[in-house]
C-alpha atoms as a PDB file:
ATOM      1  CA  UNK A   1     -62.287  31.358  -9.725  1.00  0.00           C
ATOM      2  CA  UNK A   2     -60.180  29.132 -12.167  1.00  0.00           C
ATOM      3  CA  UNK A   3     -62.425  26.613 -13.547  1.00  0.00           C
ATOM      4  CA  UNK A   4     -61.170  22.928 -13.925  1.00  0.00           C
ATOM      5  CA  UNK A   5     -60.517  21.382 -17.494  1.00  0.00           C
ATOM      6  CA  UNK A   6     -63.861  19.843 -18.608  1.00  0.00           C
ATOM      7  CA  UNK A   7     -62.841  16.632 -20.013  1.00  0.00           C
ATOM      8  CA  UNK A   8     -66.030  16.697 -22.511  1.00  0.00           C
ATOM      9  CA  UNK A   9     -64.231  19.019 -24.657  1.00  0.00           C
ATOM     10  CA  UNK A  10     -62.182  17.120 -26.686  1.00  0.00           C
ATOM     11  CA  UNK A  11     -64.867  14.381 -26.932  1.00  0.00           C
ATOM     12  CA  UNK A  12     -67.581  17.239 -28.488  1.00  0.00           C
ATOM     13  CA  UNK A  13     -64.447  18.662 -30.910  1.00  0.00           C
ATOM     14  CA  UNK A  14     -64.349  14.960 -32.019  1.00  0.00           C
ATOM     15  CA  UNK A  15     -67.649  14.382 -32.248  1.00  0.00           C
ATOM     16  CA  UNK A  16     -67.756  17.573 -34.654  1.00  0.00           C
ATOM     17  CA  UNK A  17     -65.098  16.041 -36.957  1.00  0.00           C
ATOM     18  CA  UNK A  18     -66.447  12.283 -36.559  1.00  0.00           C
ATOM     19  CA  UNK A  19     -70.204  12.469 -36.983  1.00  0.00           C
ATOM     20  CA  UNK A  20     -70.743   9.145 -38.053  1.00  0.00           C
ATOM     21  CA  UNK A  21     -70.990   6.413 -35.414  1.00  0.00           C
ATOM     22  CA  UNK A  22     -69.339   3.953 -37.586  1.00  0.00           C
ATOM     23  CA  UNK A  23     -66.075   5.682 -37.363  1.00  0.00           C
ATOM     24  CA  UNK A  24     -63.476   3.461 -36.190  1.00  0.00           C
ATOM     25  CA  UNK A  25     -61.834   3.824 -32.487  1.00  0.00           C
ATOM     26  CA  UNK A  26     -58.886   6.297 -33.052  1.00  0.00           C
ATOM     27  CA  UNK A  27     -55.513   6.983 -30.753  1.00  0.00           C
ATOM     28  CA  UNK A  28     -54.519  10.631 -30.961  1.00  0.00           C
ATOM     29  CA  UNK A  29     -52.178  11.535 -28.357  1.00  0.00           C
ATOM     30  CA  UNK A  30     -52.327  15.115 -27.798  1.00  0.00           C
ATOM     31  CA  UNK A  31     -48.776  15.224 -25.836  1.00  0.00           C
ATOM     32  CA  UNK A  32     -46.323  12.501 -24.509  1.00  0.00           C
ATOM     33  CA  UNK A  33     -48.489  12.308 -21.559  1.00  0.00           C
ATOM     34  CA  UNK A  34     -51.948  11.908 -22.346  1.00  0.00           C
ATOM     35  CA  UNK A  35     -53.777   9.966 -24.848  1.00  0.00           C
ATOM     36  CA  UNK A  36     -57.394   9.882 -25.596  1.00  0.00           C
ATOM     37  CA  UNK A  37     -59.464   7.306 -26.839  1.00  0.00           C
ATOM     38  CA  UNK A  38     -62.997   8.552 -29.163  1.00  0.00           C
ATOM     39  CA  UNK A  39     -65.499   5.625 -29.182  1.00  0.00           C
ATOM     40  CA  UNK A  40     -68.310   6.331 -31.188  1.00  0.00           C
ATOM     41  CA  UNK A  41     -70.229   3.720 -30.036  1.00  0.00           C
ATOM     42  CA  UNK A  42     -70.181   0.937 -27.393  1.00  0.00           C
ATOM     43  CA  UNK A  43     -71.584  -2.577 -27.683  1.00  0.00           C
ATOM     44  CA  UNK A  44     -73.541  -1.113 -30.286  1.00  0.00           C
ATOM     45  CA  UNK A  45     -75.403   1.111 -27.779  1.00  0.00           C
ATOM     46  CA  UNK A  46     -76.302   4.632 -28.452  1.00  0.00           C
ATOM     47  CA  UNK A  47     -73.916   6.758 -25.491  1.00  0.00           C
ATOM     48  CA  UNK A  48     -71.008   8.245 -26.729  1.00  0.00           C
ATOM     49  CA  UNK A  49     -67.992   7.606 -24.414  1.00  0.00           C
ATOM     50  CA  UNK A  50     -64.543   8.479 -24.131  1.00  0.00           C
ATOM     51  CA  UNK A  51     -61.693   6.871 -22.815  1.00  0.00           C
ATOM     52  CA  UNK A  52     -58.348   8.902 -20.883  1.00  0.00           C
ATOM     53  CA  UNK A  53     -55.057   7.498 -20.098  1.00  0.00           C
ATOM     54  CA  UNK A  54     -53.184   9.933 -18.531  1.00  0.00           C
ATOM     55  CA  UNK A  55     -49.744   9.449 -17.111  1.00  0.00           C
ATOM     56  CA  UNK A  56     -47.342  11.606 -15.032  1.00  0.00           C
ATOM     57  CA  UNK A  57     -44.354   9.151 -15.169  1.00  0.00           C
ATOM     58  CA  UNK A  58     -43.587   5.749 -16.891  1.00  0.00           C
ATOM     59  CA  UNK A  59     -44.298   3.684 -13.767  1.00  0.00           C
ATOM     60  CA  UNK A  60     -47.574   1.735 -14.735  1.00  0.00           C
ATOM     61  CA  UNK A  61     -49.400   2.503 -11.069  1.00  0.00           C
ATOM     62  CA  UNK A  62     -49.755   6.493 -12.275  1.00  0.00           C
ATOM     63  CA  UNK A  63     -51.672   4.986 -15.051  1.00  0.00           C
ATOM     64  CA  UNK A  64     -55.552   6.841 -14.206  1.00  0.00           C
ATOM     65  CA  UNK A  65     -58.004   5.270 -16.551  1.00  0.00           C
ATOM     66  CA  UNK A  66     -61.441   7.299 -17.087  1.00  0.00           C
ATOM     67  CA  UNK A  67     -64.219   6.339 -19.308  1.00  0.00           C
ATOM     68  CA  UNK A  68     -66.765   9.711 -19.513  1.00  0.00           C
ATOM     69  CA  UNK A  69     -70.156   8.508 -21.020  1.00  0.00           C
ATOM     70  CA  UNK A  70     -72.456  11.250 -22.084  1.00  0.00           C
ATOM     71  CA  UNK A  71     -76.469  10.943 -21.452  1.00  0.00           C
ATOM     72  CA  UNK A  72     -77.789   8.809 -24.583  1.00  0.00           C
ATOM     73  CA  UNK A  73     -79.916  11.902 -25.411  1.00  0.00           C
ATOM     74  CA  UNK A  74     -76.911  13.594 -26.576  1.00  0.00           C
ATOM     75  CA  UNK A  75     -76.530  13.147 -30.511  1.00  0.00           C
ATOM     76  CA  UNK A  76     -73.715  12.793 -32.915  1.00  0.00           C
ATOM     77  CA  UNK A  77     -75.221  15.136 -35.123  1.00  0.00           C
ATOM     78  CA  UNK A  78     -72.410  17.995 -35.265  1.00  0.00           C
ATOM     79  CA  UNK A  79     -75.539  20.410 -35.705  1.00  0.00           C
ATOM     80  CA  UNK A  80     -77.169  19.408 -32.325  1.00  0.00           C
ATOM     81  CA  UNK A  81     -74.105  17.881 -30.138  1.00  0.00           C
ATOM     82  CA  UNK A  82     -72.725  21.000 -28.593  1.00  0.00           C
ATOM     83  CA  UNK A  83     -75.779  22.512 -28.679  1.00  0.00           C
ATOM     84  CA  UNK A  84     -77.520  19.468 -26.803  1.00  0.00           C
ATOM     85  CA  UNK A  85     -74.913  19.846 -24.229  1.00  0.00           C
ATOM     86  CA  UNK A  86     -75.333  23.680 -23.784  1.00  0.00           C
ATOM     87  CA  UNK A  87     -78.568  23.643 -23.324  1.00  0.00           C
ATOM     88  CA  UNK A  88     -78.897  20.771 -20.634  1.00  0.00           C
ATOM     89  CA  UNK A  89     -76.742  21.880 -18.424  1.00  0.00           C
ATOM     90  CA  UNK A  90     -76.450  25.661 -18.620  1.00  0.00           C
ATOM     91  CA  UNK A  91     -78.563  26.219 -15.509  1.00  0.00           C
ATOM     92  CA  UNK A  92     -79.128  29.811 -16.520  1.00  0.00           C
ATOM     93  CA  UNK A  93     -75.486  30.333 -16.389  1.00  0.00           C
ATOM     94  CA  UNK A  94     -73.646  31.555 -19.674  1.00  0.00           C
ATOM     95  CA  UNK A  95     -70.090  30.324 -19.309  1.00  0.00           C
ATOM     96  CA  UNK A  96     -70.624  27.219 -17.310  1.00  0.00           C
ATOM     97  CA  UNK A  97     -69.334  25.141 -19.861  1.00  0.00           C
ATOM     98  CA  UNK A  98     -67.539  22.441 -17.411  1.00  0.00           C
ATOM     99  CA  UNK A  99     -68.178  18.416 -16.131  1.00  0.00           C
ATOM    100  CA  UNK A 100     -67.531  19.888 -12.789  1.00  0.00           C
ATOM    101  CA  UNK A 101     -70.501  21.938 -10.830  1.00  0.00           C
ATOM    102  CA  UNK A 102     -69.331  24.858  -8.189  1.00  0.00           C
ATOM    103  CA  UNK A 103     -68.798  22.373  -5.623  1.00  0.00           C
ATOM    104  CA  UNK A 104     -66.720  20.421  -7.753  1.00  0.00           C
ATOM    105  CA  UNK A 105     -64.213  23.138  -7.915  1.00  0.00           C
ATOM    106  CA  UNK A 106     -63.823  24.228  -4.730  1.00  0.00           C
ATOM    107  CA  UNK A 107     -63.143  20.429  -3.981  1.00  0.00           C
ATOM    108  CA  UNK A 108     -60.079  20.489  -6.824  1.00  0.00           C
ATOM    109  CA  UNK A 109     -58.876  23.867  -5.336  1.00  0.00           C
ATOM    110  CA  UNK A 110     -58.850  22.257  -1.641  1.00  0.00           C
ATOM    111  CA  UNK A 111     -56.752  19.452  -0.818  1.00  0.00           C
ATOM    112  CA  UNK A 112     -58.441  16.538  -0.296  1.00  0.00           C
ATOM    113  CA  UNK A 113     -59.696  14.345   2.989  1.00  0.00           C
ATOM    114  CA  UNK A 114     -60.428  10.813   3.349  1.00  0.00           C
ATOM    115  CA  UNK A 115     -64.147  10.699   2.858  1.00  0.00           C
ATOM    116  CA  UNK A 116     -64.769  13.087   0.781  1.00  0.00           C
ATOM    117  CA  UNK A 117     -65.888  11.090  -2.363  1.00  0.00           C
ATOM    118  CA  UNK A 118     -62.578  11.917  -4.529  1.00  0.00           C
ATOM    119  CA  UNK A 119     -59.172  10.330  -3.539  1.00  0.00           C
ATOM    120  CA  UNK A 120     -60.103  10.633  -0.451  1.00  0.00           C
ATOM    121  CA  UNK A 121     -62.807   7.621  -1.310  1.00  0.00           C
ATOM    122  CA  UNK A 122     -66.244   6.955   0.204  1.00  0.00           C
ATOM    123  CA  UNK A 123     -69.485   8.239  -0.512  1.00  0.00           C
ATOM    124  CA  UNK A 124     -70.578  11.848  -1.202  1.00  0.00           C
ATOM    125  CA  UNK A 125     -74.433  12.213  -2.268  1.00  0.00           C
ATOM    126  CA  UNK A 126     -74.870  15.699  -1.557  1.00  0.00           C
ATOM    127  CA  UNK A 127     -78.414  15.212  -0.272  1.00  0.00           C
ATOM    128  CA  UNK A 128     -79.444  14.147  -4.054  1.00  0.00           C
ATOM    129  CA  UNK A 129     -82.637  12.456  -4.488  1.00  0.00           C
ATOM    130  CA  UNK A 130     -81.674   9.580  -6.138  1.00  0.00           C
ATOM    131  CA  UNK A 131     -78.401   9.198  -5.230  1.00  0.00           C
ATOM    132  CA  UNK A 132     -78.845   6.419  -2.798  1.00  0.00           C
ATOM    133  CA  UNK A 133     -80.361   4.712  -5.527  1.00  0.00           C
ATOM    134  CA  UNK A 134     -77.425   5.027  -8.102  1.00  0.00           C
ATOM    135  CA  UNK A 135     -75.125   3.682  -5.464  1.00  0.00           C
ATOM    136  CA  UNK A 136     -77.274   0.454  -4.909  1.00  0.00           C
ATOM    137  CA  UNK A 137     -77.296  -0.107  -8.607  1.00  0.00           C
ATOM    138  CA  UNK A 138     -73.468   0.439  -8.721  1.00  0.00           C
ATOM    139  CA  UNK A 139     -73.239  -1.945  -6.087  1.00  0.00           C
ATOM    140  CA  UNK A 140     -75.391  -4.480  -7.710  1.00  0.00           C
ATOM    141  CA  UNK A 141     -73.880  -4.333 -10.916  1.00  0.00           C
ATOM    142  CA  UNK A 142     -70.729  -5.349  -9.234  1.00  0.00           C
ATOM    143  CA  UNK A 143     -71.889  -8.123  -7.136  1.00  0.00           C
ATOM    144  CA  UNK A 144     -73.424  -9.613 -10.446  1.00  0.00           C
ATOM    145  CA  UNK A 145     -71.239  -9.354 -13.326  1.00  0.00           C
ATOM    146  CA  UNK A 146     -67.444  -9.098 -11.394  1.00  0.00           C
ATOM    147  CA  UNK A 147     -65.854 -11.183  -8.477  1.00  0.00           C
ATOM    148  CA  UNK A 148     -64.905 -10.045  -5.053  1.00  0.00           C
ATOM    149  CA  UNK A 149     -61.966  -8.235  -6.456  1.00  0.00           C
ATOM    150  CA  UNK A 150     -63.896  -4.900  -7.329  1.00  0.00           C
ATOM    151  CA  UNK A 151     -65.102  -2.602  -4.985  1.00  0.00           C
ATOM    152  CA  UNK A 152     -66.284   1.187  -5.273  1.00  0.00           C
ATOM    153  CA  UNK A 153     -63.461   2.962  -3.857  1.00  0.00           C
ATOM    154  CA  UNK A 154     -65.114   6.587  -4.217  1.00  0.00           C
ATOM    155  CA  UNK A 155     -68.862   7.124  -5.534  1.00  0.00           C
ATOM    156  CA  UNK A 156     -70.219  10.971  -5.909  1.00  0.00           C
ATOM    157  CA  UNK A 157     -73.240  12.433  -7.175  1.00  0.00           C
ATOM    158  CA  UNK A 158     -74.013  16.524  -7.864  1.00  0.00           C
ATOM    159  CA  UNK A 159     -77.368  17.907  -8.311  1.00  0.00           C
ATOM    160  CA  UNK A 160     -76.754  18.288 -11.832  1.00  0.00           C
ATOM    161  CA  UNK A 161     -77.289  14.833 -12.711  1.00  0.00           C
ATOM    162  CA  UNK A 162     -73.610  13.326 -12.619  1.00  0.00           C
ATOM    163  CA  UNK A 163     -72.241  10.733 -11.397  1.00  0.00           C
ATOM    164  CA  UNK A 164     -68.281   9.765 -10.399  1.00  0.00           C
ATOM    165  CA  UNK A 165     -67.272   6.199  -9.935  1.00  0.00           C
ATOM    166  CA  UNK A 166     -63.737   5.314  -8.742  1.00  0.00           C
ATOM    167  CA  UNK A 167     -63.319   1.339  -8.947  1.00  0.00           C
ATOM    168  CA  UNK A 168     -60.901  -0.592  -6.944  1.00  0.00           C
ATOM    169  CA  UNK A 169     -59.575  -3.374  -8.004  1.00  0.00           C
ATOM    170  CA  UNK A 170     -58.138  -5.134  -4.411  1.00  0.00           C
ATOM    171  CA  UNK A 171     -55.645  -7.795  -6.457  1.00  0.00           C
ATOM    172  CA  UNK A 172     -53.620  -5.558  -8.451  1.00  0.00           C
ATOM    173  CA  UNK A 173     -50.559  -4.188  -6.855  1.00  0.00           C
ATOM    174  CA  UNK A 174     -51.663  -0.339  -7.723  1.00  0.00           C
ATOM    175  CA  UNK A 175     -55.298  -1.266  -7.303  1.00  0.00           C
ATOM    176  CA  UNK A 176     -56.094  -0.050 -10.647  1.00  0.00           C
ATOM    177  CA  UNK A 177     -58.914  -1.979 -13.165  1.00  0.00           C
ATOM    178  CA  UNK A 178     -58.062  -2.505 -16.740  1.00  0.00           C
ATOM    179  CA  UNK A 179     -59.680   0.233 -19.458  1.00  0.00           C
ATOM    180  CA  UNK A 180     -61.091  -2.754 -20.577  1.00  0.00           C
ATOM    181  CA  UNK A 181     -62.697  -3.753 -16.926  1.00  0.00           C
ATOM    182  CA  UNK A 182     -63.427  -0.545 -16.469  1.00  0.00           C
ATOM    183  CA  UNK A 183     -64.912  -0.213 -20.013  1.00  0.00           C
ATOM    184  CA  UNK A 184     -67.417  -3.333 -19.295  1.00  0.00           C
ATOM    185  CA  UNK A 185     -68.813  -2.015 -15.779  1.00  0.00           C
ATOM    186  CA  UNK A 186     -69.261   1.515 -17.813  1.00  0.00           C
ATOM    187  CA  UNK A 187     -71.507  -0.169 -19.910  1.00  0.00           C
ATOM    188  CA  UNK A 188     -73.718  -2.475 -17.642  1.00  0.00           C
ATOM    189  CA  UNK A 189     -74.089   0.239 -15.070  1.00  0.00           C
ATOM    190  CA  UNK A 190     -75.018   3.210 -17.972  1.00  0.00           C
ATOM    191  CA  UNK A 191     -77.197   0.580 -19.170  1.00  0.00           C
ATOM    192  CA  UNK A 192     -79.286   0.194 -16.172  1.00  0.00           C
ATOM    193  CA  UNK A 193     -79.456   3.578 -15.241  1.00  0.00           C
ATOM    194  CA  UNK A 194     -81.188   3.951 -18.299  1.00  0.00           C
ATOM    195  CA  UNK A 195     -83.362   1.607 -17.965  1.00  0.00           C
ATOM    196  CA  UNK A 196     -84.665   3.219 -14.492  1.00  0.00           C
ATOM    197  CA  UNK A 197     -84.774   6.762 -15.846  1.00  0.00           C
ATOM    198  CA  UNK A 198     -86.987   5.075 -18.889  1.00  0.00           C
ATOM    199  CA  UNK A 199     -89.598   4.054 -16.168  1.00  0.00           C
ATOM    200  CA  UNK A 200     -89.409   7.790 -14.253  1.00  0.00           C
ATOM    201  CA  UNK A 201     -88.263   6.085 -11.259  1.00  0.00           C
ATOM    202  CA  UNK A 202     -84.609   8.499 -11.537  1.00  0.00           C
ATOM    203  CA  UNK A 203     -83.489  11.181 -14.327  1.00  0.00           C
ATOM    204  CA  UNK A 204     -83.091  10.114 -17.634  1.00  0.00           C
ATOM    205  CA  UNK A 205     -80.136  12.082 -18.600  1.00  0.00           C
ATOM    206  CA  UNK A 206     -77.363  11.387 -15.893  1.00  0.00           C
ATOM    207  CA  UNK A 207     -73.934  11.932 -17.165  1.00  0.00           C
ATOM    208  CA  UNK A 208     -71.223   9.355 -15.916  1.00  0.00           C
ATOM    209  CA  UNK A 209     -67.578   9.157 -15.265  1.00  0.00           C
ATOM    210  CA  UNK A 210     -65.909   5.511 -14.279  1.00  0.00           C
ATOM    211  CA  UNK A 211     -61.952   5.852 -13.373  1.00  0.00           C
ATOM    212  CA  UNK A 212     -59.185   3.973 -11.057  1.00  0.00           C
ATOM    213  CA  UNK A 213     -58.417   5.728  -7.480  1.00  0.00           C
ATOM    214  CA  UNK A 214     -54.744   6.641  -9.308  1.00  0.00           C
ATOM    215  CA  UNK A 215     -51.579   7.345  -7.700  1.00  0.00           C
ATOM    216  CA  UNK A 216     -52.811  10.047  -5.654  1.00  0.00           C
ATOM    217  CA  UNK A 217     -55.753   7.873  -3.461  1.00  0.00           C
ATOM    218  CA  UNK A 218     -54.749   8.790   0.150  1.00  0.00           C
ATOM    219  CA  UNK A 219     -54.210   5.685   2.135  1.00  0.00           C
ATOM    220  CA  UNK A 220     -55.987   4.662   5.261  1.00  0.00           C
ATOM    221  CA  UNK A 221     -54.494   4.105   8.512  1.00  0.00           C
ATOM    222  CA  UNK A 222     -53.926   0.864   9.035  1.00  0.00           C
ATOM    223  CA  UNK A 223     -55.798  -1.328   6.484  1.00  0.00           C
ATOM    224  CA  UNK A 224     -54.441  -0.185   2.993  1.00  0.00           C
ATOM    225  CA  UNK A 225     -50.742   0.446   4.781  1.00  0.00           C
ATOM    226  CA  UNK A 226     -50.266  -3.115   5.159  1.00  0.00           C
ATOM    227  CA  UNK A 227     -51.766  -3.363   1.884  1.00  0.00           C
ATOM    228  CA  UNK A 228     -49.537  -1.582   0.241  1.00  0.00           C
ATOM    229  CA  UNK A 229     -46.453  -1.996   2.431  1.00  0.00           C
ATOM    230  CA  UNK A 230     -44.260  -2.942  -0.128  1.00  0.00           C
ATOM    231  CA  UNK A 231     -44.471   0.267  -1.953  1.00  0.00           C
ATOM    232  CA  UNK A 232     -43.002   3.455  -0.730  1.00  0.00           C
ATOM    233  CA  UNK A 233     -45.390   6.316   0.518  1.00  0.00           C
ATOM    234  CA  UNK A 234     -45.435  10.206   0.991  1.00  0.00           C
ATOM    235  CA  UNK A 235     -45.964   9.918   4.766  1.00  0.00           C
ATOM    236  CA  UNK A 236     -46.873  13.471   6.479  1.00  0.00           C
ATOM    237  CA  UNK A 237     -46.934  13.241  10.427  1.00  0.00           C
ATOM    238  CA  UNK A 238     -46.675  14.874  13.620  1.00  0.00           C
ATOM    239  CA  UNK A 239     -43.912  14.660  15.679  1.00  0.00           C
ATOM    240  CA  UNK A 240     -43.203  15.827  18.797  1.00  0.00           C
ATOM    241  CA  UNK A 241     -40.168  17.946  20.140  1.00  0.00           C
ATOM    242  CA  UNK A 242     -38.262  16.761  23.223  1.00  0.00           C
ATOM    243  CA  UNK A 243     -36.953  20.121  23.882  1.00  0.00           C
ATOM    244  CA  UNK A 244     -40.077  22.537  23.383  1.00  0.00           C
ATOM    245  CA  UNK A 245     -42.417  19.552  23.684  1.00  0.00           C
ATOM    246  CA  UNK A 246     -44.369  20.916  20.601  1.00  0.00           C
ATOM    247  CA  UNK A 247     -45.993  19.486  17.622  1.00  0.00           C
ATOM    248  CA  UNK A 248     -44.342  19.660  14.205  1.00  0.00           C
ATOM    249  CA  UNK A 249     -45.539  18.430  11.122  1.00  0.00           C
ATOM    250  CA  UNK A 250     -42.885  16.101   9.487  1.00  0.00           C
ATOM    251  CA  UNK A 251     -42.966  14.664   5.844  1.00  0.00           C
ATOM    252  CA  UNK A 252     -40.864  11.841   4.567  1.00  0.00           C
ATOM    253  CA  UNK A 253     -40.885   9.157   2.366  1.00  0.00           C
ATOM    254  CA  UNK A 254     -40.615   6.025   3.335  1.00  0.00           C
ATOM    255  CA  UNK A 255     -41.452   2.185   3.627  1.00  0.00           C
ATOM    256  CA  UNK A 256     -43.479   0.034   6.009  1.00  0.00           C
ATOM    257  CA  UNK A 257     -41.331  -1.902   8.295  1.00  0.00           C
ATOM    258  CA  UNK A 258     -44.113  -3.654  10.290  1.00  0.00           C
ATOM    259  CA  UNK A 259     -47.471  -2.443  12.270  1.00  0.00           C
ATOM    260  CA  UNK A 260     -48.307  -3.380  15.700  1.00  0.00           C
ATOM    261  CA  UNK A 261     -51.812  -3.731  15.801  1.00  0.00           C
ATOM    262  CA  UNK A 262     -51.925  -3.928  19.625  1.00  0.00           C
ATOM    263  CA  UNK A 263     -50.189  -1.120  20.537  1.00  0.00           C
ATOM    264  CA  UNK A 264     -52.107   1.228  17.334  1.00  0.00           C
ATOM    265  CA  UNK A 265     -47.999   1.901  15.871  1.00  0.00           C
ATOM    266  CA  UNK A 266     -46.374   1.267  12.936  1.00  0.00           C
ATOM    267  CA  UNK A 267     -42.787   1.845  12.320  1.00  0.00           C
ATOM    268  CA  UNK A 268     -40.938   3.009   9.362  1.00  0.00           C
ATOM    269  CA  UNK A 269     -37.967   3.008   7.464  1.00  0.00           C
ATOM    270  CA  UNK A 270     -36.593   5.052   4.860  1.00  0.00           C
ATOM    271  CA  UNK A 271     -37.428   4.253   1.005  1.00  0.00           C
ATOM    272  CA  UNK A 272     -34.379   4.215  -1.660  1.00  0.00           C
ATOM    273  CA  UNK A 273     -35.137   7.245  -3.331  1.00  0.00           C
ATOM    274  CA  UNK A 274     -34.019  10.348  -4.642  1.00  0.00           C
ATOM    275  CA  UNK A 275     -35.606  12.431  -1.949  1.00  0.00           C
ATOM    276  CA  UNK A 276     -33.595  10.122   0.618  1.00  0.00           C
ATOM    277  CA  UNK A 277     -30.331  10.135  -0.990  1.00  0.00           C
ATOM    278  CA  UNK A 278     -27.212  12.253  -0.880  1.00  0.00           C
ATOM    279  CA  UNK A 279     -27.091  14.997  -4.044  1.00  0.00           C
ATOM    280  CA  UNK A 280     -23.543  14.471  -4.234  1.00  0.00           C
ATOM    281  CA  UNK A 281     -23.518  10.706  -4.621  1.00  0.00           C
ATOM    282  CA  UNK A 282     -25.684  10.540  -7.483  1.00  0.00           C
ATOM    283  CA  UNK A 283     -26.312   6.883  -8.682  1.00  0.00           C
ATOM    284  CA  UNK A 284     -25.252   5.709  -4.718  1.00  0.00           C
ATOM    285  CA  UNK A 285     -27.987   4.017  -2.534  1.00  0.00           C
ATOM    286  CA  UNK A 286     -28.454   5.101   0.689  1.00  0.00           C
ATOM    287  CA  UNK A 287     -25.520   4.514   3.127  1.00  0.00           C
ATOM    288  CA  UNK A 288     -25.605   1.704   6.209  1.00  0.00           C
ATOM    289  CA  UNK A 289     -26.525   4.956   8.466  1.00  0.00           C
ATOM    290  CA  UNK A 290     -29.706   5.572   6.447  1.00  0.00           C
ATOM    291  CA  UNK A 291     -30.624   2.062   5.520  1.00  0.00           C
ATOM    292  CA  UNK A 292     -30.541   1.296   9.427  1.00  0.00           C
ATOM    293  CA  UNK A 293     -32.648   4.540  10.336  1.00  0.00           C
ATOM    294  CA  UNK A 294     -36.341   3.649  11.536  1.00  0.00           C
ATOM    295  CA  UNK A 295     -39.100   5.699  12.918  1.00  0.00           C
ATOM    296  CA  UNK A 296     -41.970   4.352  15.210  1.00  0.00           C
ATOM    297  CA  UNK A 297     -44.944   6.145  15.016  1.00  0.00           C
ATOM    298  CA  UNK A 298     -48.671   5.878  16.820  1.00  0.00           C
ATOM    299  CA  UNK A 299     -51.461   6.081  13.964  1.00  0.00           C
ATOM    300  CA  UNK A 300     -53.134   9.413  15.171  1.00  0.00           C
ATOM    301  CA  UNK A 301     -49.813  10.883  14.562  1.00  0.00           C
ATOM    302  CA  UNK A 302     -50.359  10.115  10.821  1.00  0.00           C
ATOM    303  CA  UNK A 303     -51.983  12.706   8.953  1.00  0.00           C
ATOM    304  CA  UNK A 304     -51.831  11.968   5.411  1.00  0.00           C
ATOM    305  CA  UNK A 305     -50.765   9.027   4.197  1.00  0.00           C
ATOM    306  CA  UNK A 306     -50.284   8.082  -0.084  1.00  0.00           C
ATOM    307  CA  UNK A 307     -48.244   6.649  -2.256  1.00  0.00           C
ATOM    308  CA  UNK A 308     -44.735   8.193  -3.584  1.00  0.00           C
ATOM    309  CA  UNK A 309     -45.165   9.165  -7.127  1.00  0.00           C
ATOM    310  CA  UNK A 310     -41.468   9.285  -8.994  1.00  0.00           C
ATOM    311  CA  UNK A 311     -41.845  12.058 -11.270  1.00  0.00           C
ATOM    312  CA  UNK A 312     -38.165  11.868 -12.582  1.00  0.00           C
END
């Protein structure tokens, strides 16, 4: 089974080379997509944290912000960091290495489902003791220290004591936080964990990863389609044949013309892409024939819904 990247790795290789916590916050950008942020220390607390930008285009919206905070337990020490790590969360298996349990993978290899605590969003406790418990507290920390804006937009929890936080943030156009908002509600929330696992009332040593939804969130049918109408979407649906009066799955990409809330339909027209426009016409928009083109469809007919990423 192929084993996703574990996103602790270049934190502990940094950690190895910057012992001290009184190193300075350093950009090294491994590749003209990804840069990573090493913070030694955050609002002079003791959890080491570190902070991902990763990109797949220039557009701003593909922007995924994550902020991984390892259990306070964890050292600097380049003696006793790896080896802290290793030893936690081996689980008497010798090359499980990885943020991500067995669960976790399968999840990455399938695609996901709204629901299903990833970009699908919602909740996902896997039957975890205290899970219900971390969600109130992410919940509360919101409610108290950021405005109506924020939301949790996906919240998971794995038996082996970690915790995944998507934040929404409802006024931006992409509905992606700042690092820097995203930074802050790292902090409160680690910080009351803590102080709960100090009085044996949850684990002391949950590990926690804050991030955006990102470009690939799937949309729900209707509310975030009007929300995000003006932006255009991969749209797979089912259409039916006149001839053969069979099902066939259909993919486009296109742009909300309207919904009809009444009637459960929305109806779509085609976005000004590259996907949409003639190969031979390169730099032309789409022609009068296209630009006139809609599509009515009834929401059960939509089966996955996100929005268009531009990887040109």
């Amino acid at each position: 089974m192929m084993r996703g990247r574990n996103p602790l790795r270049p934190l502990l290789q940094q950690l190895l080379l910057q012992p001290t916590a009184s190193s300075p916050i350093t950009s090294s950008p491994s590749s003209s997509r990804v840069h990573s942020w090493d913070i030694p220390s955050i609002q002079g607390s003791t959890p080491n944290a570190q902070i991902n930008e990763t990109s797949t285009s220039s557009n701003f919206f593909l922007h995924t912000h994550s902020l991984v905070i390892i259990p306070t337990r964890y050292s600097y020490s380049s003696a006793t960091t790896a080896a802290a790590f290793s030893s936690s969360h081996s689980h008497n298996d010798a090359d499980d290495d990885g943020w991500e349990d067995e669960d976790d993978e399968l999840q990455l290899e399938a695609e996901s489902q709204i629901g299903d605590g990833g970009d699908g969003g919602g909740v996902v406790l896997r039957e975890v003791e205290w899970g219900e418990r971390a969600l109130a507290v992410a919940q509360e920390v919101l409610q108290l220290h950021f405005s109506e804006d924020f939301r949790v937009f996906a919240f998971k929890t794995s038996p082996r004591g970690y915790i995944y936080v998507r934040l929404d943030k409802l006024s931006n156009k992409y509905g992606c936080p700042s690092m820097e908002e995203i930074e802050n509600f790292s902090c409160l929330y680690k910080k009351q964990l803590d102080e709960i696992g100090e009085r044996g009332e949850m684990p002391d040593d949950l590990a926690l990863e804050v991030s955006s939804p990102g470009a690939e969130r799937i949309l729900k049918v209707p509310d975030d389609l009007d929300r995000f109408k003006d932006m255009p979407m991969q749209v797979r649906y089912m259409e039916v044949d006149t001839e053969s009066k069979n099902c066939q799955q259909q993919e486009g990409v296109f742009m909300l013309e309207s919904l009809e809330t009444e009637s459960e339909h929305c109806v779509w027209k085609l976005a000004d892409v590259k996907e949409n426009r003639d190969e031979s016409a390169k730099g032309r928009p789409l022609s009068r024939k296209q630009k006139d083109w809609r599509k009515r469809l009834p929401y059960e007919q939509l089966k996955r819904v996100t929005l268009y990423l531009d990887l040109s």
